[in-house]
PDB file of N, CA and C in Angstrom:
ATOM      1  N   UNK A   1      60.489 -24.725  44.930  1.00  0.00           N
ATOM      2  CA  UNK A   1      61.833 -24.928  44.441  1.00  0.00           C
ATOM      3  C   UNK A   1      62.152 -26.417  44.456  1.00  0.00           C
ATOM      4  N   UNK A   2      62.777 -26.545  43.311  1.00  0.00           N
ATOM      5  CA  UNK A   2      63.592 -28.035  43.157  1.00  0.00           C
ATOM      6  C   UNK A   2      64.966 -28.344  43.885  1.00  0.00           C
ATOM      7  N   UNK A   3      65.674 -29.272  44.496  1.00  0.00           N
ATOM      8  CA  UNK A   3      66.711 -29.349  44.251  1.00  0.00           C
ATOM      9  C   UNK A   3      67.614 -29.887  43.036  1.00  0.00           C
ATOM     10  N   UNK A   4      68.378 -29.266  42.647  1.00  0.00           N
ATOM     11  CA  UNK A   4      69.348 -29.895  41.545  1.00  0.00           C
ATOM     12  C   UNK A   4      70.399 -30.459  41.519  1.00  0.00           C
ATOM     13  N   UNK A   5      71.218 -30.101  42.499  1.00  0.00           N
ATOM     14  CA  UNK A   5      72.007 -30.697  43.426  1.00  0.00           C
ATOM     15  C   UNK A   5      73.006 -30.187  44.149  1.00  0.00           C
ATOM     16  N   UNK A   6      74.599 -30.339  44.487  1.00  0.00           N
ATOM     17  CA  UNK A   6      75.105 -30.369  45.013  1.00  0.00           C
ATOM     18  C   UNK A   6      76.312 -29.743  44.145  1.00  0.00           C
ATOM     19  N   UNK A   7      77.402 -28.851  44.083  1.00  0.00           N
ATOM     20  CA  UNK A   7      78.203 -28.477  43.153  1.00  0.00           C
ATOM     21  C   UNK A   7      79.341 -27.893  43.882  1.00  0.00           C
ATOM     22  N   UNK A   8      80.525 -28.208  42.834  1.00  0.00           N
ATOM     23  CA  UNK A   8      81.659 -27.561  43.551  1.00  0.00           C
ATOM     24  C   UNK A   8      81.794 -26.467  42.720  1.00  0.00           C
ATOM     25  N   UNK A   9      81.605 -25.310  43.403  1.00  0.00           N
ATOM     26  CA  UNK A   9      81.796 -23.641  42.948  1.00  0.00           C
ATOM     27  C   UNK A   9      83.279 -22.996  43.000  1.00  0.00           C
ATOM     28  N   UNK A  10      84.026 -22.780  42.636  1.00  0.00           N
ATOM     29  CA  UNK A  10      85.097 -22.298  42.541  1.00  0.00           C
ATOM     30  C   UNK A  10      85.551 -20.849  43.252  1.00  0.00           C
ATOM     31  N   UNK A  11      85.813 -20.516  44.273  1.00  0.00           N
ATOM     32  CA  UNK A  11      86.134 -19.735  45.421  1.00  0.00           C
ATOM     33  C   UNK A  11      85.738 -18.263  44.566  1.00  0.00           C
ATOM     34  N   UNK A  12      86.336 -18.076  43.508  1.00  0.00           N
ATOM     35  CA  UNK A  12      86.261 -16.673  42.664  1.00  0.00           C
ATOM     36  C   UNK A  12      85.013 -16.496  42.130  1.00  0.00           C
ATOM     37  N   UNK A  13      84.049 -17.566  42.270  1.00  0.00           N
ATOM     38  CA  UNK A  13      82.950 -16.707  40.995  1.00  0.00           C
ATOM     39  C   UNK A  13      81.412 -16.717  42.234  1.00  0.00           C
ATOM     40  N   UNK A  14      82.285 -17.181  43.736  1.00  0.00           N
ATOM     41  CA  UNK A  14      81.440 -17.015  44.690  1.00  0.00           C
ATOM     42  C   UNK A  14      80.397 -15.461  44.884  1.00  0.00           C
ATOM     43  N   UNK A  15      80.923 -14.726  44.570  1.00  0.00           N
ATOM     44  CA  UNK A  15      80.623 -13.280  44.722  1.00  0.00           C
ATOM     45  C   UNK A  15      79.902 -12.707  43.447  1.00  0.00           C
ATOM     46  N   UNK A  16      79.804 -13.717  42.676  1.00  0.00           N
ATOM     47  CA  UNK A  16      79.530 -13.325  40.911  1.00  0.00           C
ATOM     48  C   UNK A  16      78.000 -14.147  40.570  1.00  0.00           C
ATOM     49  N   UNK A  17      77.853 -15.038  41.496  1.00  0.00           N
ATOM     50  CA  UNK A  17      76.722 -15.792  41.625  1.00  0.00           C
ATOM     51  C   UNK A  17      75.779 -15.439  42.684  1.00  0.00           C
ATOM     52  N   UNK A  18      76.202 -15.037  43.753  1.00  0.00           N
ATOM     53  CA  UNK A  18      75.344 -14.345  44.449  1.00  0.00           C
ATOM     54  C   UNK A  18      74.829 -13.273  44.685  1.00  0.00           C
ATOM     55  N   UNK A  19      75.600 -12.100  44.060  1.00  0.00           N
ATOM     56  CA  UNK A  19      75.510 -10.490  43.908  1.00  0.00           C
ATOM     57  C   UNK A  19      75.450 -10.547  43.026  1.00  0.00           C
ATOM     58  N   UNK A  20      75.945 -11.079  42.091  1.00  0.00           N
ATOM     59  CA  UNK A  20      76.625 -10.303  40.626  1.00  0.00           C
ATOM     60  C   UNK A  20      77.238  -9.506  40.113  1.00  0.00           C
ATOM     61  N   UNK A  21      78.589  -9.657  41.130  1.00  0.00           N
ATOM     62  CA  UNK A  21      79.639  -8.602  41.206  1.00  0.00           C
ATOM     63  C   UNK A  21      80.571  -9.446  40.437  1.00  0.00           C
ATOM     64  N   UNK A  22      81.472  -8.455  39.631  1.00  0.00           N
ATOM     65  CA  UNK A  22      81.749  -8.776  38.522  1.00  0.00           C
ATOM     66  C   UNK A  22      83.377  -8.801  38.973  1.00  0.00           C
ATOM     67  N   UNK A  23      83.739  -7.576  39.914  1.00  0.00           N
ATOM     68  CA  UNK A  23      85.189  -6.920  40.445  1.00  0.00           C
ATOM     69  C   UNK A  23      85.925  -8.702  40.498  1.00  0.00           C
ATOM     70  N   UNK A  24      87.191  -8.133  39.957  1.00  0.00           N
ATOM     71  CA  UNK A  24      88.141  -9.003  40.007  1.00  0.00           C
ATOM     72  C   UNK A  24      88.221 -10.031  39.023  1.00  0.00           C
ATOM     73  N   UNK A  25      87.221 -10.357  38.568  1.00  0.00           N
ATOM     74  CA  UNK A  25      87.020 -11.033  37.328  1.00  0.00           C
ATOM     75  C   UNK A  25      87.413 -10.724  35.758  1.00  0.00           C
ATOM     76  N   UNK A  26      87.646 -11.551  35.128  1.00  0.00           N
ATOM     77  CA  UNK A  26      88.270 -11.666  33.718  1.00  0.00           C
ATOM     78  C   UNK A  26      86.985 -11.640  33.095  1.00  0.00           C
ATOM     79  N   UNK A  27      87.287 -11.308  31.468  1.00  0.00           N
ATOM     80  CA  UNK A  27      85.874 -11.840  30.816  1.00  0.00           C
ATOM     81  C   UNK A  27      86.037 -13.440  30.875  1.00  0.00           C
ATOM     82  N   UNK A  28      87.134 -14.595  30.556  1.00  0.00           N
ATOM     83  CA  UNK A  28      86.967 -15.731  30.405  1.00  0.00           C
ATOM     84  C   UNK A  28      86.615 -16.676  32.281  1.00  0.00           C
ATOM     85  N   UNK A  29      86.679 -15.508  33.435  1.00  0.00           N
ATOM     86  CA  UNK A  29      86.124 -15.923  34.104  1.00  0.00           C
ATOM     87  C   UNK A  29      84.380 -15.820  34.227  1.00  0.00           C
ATOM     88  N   UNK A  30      83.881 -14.640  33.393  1.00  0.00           N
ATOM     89  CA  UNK A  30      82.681 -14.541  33.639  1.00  0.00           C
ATOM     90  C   UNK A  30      81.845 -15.504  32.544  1.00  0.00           C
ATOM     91  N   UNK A  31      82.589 -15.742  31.823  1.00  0.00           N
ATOM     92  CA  UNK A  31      81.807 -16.585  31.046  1.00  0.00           C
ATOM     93  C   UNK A  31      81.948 -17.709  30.978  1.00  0.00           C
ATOM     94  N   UNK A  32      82.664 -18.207  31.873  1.00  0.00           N
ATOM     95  CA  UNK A  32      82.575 -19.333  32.576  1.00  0.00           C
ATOM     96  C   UNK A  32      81.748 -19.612  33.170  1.00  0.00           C
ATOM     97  N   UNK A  33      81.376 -18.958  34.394  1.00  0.00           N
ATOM     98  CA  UNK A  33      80.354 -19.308  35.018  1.00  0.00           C
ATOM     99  C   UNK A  33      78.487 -18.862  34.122  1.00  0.00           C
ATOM    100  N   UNK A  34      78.988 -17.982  33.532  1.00  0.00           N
ATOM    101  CA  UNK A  34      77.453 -17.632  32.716  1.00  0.00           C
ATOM    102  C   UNK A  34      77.463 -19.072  32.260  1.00  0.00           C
ATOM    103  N   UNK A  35      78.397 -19.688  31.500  1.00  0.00           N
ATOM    104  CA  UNK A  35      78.076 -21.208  30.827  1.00  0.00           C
ATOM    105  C   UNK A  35      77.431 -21.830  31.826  1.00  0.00           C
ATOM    106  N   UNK A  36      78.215 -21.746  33.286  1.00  0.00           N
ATOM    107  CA  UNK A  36      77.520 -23.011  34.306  1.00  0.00           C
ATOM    108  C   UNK A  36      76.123 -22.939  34.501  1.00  0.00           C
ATOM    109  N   UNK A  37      75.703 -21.534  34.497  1.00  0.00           N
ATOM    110  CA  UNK A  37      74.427 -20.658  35.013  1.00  0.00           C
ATOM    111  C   UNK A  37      73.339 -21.495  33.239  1.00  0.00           C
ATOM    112  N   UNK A  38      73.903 -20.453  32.965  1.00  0.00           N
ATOM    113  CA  UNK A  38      72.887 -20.661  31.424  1.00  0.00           C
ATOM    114  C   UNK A  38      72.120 -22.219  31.253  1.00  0.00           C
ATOM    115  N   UNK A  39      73.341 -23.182  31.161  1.00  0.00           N
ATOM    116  CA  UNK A  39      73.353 -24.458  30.831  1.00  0.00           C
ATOM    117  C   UNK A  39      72.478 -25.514  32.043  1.00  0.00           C
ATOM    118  N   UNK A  40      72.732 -24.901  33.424  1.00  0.00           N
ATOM    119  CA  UNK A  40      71.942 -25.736  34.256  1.00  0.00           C
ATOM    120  C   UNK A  40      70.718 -25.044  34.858  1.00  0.00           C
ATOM    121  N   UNK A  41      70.844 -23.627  35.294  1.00  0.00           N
ATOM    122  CA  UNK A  41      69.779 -22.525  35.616  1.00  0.00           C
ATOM    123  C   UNK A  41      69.139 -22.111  34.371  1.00  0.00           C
ATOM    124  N   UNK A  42      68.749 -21.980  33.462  1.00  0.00           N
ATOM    125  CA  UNK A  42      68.301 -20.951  32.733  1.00  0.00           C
ATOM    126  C   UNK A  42      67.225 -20.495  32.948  1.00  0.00           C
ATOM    127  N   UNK A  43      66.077 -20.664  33.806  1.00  0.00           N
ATOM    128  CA  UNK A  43      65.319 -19.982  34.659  1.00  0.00           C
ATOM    129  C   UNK A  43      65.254 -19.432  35.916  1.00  0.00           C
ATOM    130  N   UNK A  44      66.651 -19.516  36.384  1.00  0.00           N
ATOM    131  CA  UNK A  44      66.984 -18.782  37.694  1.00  0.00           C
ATOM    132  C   UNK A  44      67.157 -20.135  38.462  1.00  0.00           C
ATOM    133  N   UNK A  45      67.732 -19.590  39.435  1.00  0.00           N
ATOM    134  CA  UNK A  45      68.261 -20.037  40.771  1.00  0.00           C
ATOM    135  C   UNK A  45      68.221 -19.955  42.157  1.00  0.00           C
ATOM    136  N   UNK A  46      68.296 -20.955  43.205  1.00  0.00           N
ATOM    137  CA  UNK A  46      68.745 -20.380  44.874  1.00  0.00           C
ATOM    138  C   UNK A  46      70.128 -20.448  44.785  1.00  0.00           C
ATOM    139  N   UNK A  47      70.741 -20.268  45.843  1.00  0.00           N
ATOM    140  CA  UNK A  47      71.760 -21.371  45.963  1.00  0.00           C
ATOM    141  C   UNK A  47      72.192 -21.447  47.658  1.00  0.00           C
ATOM    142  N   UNK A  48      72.461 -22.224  48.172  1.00  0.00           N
ATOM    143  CA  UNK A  48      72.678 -22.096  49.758  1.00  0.00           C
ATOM    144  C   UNK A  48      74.368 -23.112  49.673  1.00  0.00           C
ATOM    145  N   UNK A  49      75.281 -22.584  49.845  1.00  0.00           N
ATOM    146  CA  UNK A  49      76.357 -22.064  50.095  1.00  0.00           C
ATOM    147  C   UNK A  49      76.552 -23.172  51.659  1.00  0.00           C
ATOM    148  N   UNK A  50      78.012 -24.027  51.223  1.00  0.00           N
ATOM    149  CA  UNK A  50      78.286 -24.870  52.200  1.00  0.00           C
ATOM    150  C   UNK A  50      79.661 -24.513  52.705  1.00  0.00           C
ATOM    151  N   UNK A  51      80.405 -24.398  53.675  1.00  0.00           N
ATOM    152  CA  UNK A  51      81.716 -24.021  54.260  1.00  0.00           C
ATOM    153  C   UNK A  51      82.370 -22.958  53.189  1.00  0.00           C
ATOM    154  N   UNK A  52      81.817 -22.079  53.329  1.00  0.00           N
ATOM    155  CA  UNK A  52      82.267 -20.894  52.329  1.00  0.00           C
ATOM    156  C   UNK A  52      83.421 -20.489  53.476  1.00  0.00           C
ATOM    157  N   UNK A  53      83.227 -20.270  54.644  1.00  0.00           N
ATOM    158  CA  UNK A  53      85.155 -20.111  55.326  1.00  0.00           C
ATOM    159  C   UNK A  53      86.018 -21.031  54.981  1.00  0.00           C
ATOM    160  N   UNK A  54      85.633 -22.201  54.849  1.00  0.00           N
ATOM    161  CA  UNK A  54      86.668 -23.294  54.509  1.00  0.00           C
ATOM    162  C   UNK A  54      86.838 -24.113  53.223  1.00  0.00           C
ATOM    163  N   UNK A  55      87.183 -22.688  52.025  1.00  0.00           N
ATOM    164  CA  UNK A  55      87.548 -23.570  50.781  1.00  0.00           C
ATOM    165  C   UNK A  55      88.427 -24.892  51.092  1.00  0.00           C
ATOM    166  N   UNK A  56      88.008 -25.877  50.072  1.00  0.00           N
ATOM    167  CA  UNK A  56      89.040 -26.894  49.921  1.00  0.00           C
ATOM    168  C   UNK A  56      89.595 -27.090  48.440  1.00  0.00           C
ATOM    169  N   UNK A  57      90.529 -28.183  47.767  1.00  0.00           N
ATOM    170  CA  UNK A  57      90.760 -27.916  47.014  1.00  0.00           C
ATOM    171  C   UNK A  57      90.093 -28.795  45.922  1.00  0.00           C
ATOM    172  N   UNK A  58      89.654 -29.063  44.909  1.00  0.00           N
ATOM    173  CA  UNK A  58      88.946 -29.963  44.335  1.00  0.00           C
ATOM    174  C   UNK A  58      89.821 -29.935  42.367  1.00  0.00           C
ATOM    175  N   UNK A  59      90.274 -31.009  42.225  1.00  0.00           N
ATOM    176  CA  UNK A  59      90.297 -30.980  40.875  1.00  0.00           C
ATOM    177  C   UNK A  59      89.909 -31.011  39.752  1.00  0.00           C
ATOM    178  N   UNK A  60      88.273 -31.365  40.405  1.00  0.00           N
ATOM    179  CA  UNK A  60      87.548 -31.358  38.894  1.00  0.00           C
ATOM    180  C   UNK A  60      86.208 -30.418  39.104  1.00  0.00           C
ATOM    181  N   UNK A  61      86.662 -28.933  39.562  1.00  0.00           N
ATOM    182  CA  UNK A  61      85.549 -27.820  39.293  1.00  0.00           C
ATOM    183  C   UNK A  61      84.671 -27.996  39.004  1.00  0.00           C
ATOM    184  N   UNK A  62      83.708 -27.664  38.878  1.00  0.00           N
ATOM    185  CA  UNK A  62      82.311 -27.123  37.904  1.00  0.00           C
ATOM    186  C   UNK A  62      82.417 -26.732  36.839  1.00  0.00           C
ATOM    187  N   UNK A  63      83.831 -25.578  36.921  1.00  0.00           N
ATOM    188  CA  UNK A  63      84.025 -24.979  35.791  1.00  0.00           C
ATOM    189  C   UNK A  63      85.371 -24.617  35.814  1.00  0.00           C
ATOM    190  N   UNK A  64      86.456 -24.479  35.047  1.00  0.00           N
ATOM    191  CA  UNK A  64      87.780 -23.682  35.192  1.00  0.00           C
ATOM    192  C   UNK A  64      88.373 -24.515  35.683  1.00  0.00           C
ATOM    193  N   UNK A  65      89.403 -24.216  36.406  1.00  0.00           N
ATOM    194  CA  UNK A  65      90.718 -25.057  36.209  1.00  0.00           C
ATOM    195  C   UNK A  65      90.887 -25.477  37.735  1.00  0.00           C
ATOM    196  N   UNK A  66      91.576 -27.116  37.913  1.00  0.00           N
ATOM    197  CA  UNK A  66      91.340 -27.284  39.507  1.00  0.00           C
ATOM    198  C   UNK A  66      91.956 -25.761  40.715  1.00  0.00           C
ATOM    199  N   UNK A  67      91.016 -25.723  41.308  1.00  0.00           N
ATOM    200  CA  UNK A  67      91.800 -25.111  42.522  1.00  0.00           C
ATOM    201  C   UNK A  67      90.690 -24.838  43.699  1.00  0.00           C
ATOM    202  N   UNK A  68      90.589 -23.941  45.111  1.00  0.00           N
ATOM    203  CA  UNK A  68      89.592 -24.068  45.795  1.00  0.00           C
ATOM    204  C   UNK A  68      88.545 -23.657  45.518  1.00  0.00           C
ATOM    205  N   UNK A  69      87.408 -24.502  46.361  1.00  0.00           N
ATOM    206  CA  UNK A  69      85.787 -24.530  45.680  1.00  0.00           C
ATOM    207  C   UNK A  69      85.749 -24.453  47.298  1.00  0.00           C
ATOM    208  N   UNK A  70      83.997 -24.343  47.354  1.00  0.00           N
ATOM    209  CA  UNK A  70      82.918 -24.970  48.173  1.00  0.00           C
ATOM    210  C   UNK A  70      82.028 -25.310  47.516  1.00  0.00           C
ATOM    211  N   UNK A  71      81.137 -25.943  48.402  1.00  0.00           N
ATOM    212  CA  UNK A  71      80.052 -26.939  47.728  1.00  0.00           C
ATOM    213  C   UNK A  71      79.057 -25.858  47.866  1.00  0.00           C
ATOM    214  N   UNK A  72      77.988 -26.181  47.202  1.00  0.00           N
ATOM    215  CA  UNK A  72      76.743 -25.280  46.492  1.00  0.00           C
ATOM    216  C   UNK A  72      75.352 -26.297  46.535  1.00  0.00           C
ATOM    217  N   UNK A  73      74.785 -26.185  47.267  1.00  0.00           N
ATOM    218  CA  UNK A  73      73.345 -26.668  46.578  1.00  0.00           C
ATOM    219  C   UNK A  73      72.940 -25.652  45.979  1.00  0.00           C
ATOM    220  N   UNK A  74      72.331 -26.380  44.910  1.00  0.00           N
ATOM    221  CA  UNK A  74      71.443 -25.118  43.894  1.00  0.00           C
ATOM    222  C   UNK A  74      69.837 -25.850  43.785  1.00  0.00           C
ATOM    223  N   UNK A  75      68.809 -25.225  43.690  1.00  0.00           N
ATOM    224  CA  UNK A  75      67.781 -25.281  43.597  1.00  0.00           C
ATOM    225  C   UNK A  75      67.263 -24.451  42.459  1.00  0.00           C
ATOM    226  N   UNK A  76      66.499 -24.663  41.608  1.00  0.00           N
ATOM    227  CA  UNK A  76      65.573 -24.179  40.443  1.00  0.00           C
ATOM    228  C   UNK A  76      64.064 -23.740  41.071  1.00  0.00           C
ATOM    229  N   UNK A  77      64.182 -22.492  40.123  1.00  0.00           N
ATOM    230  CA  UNK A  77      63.266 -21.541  40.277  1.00  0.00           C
ATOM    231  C   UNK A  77      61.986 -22.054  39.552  1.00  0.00           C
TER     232      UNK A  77
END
């Protein structure tokens, strides 16, 4: 595995990236993150997950509109 880097994940699509649970989600939330996925993963992913108890708030997402994230390393498959 590579690292790719470091990312701010947006509190809601936490559960959608690691399971692939969809509950609670919009379609314009899921295809949001499919964009993030597609565009930087498109051969798959790790991801190891940084203060997931302690969202903070970040204004410039990954994806979607400011509000709480945690950070993400992602690694390529």
């Amino acid at each position: 595995m590579t690292f790719a880097g470091t990312f701010q994940i947006p509190t809601y699509a936490i559960s959608y990236i690691e399971y692939g649970d969809t509950s609670g989600l919009n379609d314009l939330d899921v295809e949001l993150i499919d964009g993030f996925i597609d565009r930087n993963f498109p051969k798959g992913y790790v991801v190891d997950w940084h203060g997931i108890d302690t969202p903070y708030f970040s204004s410039h997402p990954e994806f979607g509109l400011p509000m709480d994230v945690v950070d993400a390393d992602f690694y390529y498959c």
